[in-house]
C-alpha atoms as a PDB file:
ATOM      1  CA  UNK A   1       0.000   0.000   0.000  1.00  0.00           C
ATOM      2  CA  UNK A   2       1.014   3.153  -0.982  1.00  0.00           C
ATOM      3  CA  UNK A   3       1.943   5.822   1.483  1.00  0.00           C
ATOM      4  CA  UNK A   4      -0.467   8.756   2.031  1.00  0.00           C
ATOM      5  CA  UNK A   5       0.823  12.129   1.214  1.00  0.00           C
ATOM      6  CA  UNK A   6       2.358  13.639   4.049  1.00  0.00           C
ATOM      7  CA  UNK A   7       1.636  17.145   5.214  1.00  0.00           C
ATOM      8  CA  UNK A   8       3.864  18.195   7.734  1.00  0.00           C
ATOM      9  CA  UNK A   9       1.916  21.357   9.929  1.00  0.00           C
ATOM     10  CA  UNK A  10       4.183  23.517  11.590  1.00  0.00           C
ATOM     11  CA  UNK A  11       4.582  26.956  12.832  1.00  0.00           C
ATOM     12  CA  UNK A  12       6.337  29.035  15.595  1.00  0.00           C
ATOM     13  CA  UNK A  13       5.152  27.815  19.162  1.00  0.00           C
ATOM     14  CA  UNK A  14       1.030  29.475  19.901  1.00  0.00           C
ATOM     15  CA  UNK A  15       0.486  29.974  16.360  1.00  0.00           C
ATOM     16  CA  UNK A  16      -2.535  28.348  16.047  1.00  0.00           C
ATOM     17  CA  UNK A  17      -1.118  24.338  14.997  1.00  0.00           C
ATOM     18  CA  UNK A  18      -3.483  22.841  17.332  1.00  0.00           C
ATOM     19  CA  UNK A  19      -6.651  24.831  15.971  1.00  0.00           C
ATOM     20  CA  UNK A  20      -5.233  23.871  12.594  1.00  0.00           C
ATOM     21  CA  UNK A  21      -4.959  20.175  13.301  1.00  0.00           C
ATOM     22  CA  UNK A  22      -8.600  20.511  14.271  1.00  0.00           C
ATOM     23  CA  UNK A  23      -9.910  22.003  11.626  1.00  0.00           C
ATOM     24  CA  UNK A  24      -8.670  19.268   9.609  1.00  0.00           C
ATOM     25  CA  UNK A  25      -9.912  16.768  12.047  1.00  0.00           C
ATOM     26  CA  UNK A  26     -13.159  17.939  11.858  1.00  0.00           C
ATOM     27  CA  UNK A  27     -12.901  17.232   7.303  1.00  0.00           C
ATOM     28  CA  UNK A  28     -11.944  13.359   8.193  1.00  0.00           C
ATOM     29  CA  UNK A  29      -8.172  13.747   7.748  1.00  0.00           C
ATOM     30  CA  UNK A  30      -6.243  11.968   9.897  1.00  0.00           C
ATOM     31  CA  UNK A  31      -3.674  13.924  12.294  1.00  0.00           C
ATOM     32  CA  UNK A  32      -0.560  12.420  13.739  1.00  0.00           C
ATOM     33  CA  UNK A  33       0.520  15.151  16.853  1.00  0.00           C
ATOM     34  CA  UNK A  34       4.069  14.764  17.148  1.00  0.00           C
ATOM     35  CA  UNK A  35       3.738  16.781  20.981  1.00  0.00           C
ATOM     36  CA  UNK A  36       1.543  13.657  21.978  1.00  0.00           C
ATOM     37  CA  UNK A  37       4.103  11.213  20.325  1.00  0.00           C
ATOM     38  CA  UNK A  38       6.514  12.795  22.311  1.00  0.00           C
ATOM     39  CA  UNK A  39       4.431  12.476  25.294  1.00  0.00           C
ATOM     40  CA  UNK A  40       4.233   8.870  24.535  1.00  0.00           C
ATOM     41  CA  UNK A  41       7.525   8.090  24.229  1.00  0.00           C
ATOM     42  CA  UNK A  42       8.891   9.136  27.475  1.00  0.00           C
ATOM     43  CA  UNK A  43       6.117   7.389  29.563  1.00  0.00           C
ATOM     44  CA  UNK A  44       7.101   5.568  33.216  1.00  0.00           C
ATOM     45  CA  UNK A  45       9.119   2.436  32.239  1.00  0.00           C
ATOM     46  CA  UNK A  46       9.994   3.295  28.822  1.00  0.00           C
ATOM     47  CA  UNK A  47      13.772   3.271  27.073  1.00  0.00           C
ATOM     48  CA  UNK A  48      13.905   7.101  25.755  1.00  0.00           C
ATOM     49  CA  UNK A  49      12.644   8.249  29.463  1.00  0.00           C
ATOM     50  CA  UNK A  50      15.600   6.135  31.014  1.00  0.00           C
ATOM     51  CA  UNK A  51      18.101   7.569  28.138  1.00  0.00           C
ATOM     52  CA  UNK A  52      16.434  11.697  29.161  1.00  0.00           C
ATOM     53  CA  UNK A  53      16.977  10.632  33.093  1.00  0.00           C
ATOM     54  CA  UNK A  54      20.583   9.486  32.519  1.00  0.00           C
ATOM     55  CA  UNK A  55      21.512  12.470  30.733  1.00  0.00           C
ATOM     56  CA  UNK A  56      20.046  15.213  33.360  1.00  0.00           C
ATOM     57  CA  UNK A  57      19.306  13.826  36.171  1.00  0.00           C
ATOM     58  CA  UNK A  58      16.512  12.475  38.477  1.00  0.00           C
ATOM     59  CA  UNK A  59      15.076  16.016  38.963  1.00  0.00           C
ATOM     60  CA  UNK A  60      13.794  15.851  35.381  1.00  0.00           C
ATOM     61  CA  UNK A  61      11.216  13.434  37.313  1.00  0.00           C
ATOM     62  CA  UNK A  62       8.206  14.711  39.202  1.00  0.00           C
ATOM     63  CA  UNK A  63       6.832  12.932  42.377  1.00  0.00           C
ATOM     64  CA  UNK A  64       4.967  10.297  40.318  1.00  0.00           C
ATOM     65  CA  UNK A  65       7.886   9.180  38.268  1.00  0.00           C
ATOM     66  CA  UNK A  66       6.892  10.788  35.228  1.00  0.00           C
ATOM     67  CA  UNK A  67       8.482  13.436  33.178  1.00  0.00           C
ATOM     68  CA  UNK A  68       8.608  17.046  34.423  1.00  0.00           C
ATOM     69  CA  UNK A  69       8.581  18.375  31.074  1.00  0.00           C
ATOM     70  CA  UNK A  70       7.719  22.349  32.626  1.00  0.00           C
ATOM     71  CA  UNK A  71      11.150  21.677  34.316  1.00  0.00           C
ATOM     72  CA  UNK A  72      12.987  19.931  31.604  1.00  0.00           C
ATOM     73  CA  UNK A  73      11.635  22.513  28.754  1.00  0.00           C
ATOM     74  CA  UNK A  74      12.808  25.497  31.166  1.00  0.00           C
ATOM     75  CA  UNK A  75      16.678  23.900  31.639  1.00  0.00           C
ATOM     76  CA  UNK A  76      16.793  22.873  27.732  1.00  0.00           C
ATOM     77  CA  UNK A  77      15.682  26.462  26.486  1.00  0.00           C
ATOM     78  CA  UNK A  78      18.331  27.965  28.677  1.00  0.00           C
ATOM     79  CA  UNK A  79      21.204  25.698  26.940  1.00  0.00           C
ATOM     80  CA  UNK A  80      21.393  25.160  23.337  1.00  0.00           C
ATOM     81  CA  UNK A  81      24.040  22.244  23.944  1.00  0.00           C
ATOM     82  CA  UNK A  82      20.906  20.764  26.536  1.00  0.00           C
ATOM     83  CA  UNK A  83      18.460  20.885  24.138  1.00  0.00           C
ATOM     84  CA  UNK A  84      20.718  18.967  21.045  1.00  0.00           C
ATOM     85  CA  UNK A  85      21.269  16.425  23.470  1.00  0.00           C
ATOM     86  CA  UNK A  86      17.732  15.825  24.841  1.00  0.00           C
ATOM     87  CA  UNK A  87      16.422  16.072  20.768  1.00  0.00           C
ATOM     88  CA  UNK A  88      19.383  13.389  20.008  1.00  0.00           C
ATOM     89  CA  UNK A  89      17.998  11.298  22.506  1.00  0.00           C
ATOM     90  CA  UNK A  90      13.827  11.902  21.671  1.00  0.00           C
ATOM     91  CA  UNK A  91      13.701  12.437  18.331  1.00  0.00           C
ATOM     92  CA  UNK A  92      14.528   9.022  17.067  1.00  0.00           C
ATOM     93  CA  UNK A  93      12.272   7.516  19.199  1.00  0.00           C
ATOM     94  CA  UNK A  94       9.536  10.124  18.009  1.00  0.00           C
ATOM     95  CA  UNK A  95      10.080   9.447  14.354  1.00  0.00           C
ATOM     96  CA  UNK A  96      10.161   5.871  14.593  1.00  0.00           C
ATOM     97  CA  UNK A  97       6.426   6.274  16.225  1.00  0.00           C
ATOM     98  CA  UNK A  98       5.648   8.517  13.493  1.00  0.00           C
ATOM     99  CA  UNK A  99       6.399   6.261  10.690  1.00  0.00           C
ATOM    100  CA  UNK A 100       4.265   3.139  12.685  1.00  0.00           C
ATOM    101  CA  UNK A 101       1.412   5.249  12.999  1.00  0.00           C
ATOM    102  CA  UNK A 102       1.490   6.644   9.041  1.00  0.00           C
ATOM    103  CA  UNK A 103       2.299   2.808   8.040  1.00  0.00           C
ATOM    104  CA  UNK A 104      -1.002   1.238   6.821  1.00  0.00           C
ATOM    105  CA  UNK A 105      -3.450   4.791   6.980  1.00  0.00           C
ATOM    106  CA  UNK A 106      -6.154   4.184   3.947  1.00  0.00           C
ATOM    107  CA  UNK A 107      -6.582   7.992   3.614  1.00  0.00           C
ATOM    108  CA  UNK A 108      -5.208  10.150   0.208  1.00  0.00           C
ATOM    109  CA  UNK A 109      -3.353  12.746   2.953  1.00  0.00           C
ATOM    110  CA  UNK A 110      -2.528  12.362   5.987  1.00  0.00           C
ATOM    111  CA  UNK A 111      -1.287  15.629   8.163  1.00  0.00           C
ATOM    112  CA  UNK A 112       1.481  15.374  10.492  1.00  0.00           C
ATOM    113  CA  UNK A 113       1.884  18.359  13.496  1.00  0.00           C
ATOM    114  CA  UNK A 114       5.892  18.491  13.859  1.00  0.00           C
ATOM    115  CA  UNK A 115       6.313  22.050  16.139  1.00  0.00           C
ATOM    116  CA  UNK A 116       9.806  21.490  15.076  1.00  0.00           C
ATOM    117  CA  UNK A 117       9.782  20.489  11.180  1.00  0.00           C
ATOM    118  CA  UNK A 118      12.190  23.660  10.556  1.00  0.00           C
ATOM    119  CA  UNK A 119      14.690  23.511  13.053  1.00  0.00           C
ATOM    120  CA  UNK A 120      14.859  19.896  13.427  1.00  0.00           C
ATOM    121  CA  UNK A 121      16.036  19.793   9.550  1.00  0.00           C
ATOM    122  CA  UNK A 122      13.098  16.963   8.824  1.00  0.00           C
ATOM    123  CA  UNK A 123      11.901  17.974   5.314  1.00  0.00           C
ATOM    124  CA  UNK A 124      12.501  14.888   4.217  1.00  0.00           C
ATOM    125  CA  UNK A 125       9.903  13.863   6.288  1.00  0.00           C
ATOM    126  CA  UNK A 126       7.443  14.894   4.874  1.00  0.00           C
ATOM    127  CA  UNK A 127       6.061  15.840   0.941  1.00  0.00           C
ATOM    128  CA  UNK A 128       4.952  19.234   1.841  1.00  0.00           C
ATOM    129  CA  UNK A 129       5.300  21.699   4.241  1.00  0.00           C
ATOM    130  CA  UNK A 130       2.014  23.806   5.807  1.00  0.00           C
ATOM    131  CA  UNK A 131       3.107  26.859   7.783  1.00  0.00           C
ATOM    132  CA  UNK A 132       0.886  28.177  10.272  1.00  0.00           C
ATOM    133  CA  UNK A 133       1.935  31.879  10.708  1.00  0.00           C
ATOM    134  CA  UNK A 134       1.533  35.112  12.806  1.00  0.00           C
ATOM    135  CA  UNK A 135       3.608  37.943  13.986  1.00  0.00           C
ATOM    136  CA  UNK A 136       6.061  37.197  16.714  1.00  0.00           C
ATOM    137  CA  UNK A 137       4.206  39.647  19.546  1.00  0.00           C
ATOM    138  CA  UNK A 138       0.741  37.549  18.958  1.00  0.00           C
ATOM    139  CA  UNK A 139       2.992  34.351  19.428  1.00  0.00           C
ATOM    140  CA  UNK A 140       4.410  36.049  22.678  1.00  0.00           C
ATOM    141  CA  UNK A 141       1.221  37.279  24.294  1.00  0.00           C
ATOM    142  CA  UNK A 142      -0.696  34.251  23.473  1.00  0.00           C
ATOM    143  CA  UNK A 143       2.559  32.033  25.387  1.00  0.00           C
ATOM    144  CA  UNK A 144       2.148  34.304  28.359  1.00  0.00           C
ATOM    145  CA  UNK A 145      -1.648  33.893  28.456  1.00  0.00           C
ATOM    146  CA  UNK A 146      -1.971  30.216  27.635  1.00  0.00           C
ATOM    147  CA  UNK A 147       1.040  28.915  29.419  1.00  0.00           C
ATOM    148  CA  UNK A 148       1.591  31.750  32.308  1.00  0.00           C
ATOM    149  CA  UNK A 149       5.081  32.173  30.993  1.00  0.00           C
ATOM    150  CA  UNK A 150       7.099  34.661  31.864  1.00  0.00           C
ATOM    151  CA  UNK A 151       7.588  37.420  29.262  1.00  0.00           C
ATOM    152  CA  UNK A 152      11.184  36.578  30.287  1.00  0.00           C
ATOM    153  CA  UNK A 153      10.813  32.888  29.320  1.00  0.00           C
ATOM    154  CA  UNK A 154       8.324  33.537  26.770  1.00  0.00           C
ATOM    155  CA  UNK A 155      11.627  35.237  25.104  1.00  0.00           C
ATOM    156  CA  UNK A 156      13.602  32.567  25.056  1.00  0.00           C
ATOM    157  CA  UNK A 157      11.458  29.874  23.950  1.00  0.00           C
ATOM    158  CA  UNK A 158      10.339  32.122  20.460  1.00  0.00           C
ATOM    159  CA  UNK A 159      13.825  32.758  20.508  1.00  0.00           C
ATOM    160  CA  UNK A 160      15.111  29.194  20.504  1.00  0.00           C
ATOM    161  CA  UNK A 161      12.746  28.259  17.591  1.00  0.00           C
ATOM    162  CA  UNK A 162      13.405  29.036  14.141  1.00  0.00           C
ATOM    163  CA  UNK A 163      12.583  32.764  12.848  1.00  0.00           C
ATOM    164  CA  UNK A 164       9.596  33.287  11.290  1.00  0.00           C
ATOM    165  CA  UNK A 165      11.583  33.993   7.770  1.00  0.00           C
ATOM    166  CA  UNK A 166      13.249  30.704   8.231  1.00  0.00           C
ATOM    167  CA  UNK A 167       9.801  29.114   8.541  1.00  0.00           C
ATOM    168  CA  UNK A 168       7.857  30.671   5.508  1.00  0.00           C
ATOM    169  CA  UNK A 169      10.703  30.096   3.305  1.00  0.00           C
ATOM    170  CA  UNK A 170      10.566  26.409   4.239  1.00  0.00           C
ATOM    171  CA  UNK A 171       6.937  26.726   3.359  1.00  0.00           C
ATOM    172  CA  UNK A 172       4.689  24.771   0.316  1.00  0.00           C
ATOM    173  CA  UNK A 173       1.718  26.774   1.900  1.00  0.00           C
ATOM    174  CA  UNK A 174       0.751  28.934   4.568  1.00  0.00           C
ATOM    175  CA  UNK A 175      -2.110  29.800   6.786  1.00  0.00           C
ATOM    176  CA  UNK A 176      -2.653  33.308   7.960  1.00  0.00           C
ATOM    177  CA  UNK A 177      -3.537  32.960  11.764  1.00  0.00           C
ATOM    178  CA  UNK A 178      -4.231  36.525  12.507  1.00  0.00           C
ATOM    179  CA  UNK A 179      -8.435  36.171  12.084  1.00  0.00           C
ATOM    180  CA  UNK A 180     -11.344  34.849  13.612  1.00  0.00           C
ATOM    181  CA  UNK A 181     -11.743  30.539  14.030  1.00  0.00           C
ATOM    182  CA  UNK A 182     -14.125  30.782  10.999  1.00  0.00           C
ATOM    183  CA  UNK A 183     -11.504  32.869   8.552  1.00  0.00           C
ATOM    184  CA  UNK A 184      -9.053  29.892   9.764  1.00  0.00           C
ATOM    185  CA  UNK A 185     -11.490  27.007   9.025  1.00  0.00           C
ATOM    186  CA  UNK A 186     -12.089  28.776   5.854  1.00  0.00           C
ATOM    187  CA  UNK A 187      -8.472  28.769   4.915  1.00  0.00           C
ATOM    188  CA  UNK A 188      -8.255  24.653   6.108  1.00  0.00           C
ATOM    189  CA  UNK A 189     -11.262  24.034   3.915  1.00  0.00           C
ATOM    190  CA  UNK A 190      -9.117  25.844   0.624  1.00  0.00           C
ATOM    191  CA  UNK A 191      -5.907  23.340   1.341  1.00  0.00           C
ATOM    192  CA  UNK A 192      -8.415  20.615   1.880  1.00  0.00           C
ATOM    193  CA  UNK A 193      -9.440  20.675  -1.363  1.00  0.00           C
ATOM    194  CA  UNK A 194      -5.905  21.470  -2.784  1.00  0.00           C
ATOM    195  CA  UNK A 195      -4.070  18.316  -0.790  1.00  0.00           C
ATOM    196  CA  UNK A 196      -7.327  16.300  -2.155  1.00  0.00           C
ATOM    197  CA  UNK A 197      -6.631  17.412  -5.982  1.00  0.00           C
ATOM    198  CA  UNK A 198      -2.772  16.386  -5.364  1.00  0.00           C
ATOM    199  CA  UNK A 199      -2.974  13.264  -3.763  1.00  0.00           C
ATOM    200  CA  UNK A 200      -5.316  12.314  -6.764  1.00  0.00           C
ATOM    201  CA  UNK A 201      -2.578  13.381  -9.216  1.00  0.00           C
ATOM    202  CA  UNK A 202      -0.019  11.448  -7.508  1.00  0.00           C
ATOM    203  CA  UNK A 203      -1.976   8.137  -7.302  1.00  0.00           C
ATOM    204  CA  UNK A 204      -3.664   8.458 -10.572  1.00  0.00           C
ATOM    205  CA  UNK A 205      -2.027   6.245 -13.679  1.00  0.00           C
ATOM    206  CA  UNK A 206       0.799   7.512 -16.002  1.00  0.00           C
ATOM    207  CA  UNK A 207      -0.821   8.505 -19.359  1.00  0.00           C
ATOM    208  CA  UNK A 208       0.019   6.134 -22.617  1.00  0.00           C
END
């Protein structure tokens, strides 16, 4: 069986991904979250949560035994060198789970969330790239609000992503996340379509 085409959503962090990845939801397309993935991966008792512990420590680990990832995030976007060497140790793991759940999906398109498609270097990932986009100080007030960062720490996580030039000019298409929920579902419904019209194309038969 042939693989789906992929559609890897990303976008600077409180851009609007997740009301993106909804949207599409809501049309029957299937979306694989690479935040939950990531979730999944370091649960109680697995390897890649060992592998994070050994590398920084028990205090990564709340009460319960499971990942402190408020704690962990702070300490890796404080450190570049700390965050390459958590990423070396999750983002196998995380791709490997990607590529099981896209394995054997009977759908034309399939999109998959990847927050970190740009910096991460991952286009091969994927056959085309969807951008969700919005000026950096709606990214930063949106952080503080939905995450009570900091404006401090809000900072340095925008500032430890790629720029939002680096971003569009990775981009195959972009959504404009600046307007109302119905302007964005509007703009999902256009690339629905679109993603449609190219998986067709790719799966149809070469002409004689």
């Amino acid at each position: 069986m042939a693989l789906p085409l992929r559609i890897g959503l990303t976008g600077g962090i409180a851009s609007g991904k997740t009301a993106v990845g909804a949207a599409f939801e809501r049309r029957g397309v299937p979306v694989i979250d690479t935040d939950r993935l990531a979730r999944e991966v370091v649960e109680p008792g697995t390897a890649a949560l060992a592998a994070v512990v050994a590398a920084f420590g028990p205090g990564v680990l709340g009460p319960d035994g499971c990942l402190d990832r408020r704690a962990l995030r702070a300490r890796v976007f404080a450190d570049a060198s700390e965050r390459r060497r958590l990423e070396a140790i999750l983002h196998p793991a995380i791709r490997a789970a990607m590529a099981q759940a896209v394995a054997g999906l009977a759908t034309p398109y399939v999109v998959l969330a990847i927050p970190l498609l740009v910096e991460s270097g991952r286009r091969d990932a994927v056959d085309r790239v969807l951008v969700v986009d919005c000026p950096p100080e709606v990214q930063l007030a949106r952080l503080i609000e939905r995450d009570h960062e900091t404006p401090q720490g809000a900072r340095a996580i925008l500032a430890a992503q790629a720029s939002r030039a680096e971003r569009l000019a990775a981009a195959d298409e972009v959504i404009e996340n600046t307007g109302s929920l119905a302007t964005l579902d509007a703009a999902v419904g256009r690339l629905h379509a679109r993603y449609l019209e190219l998986a067709a194309a790719r799966d149809a038969p070469p002409r004689r």
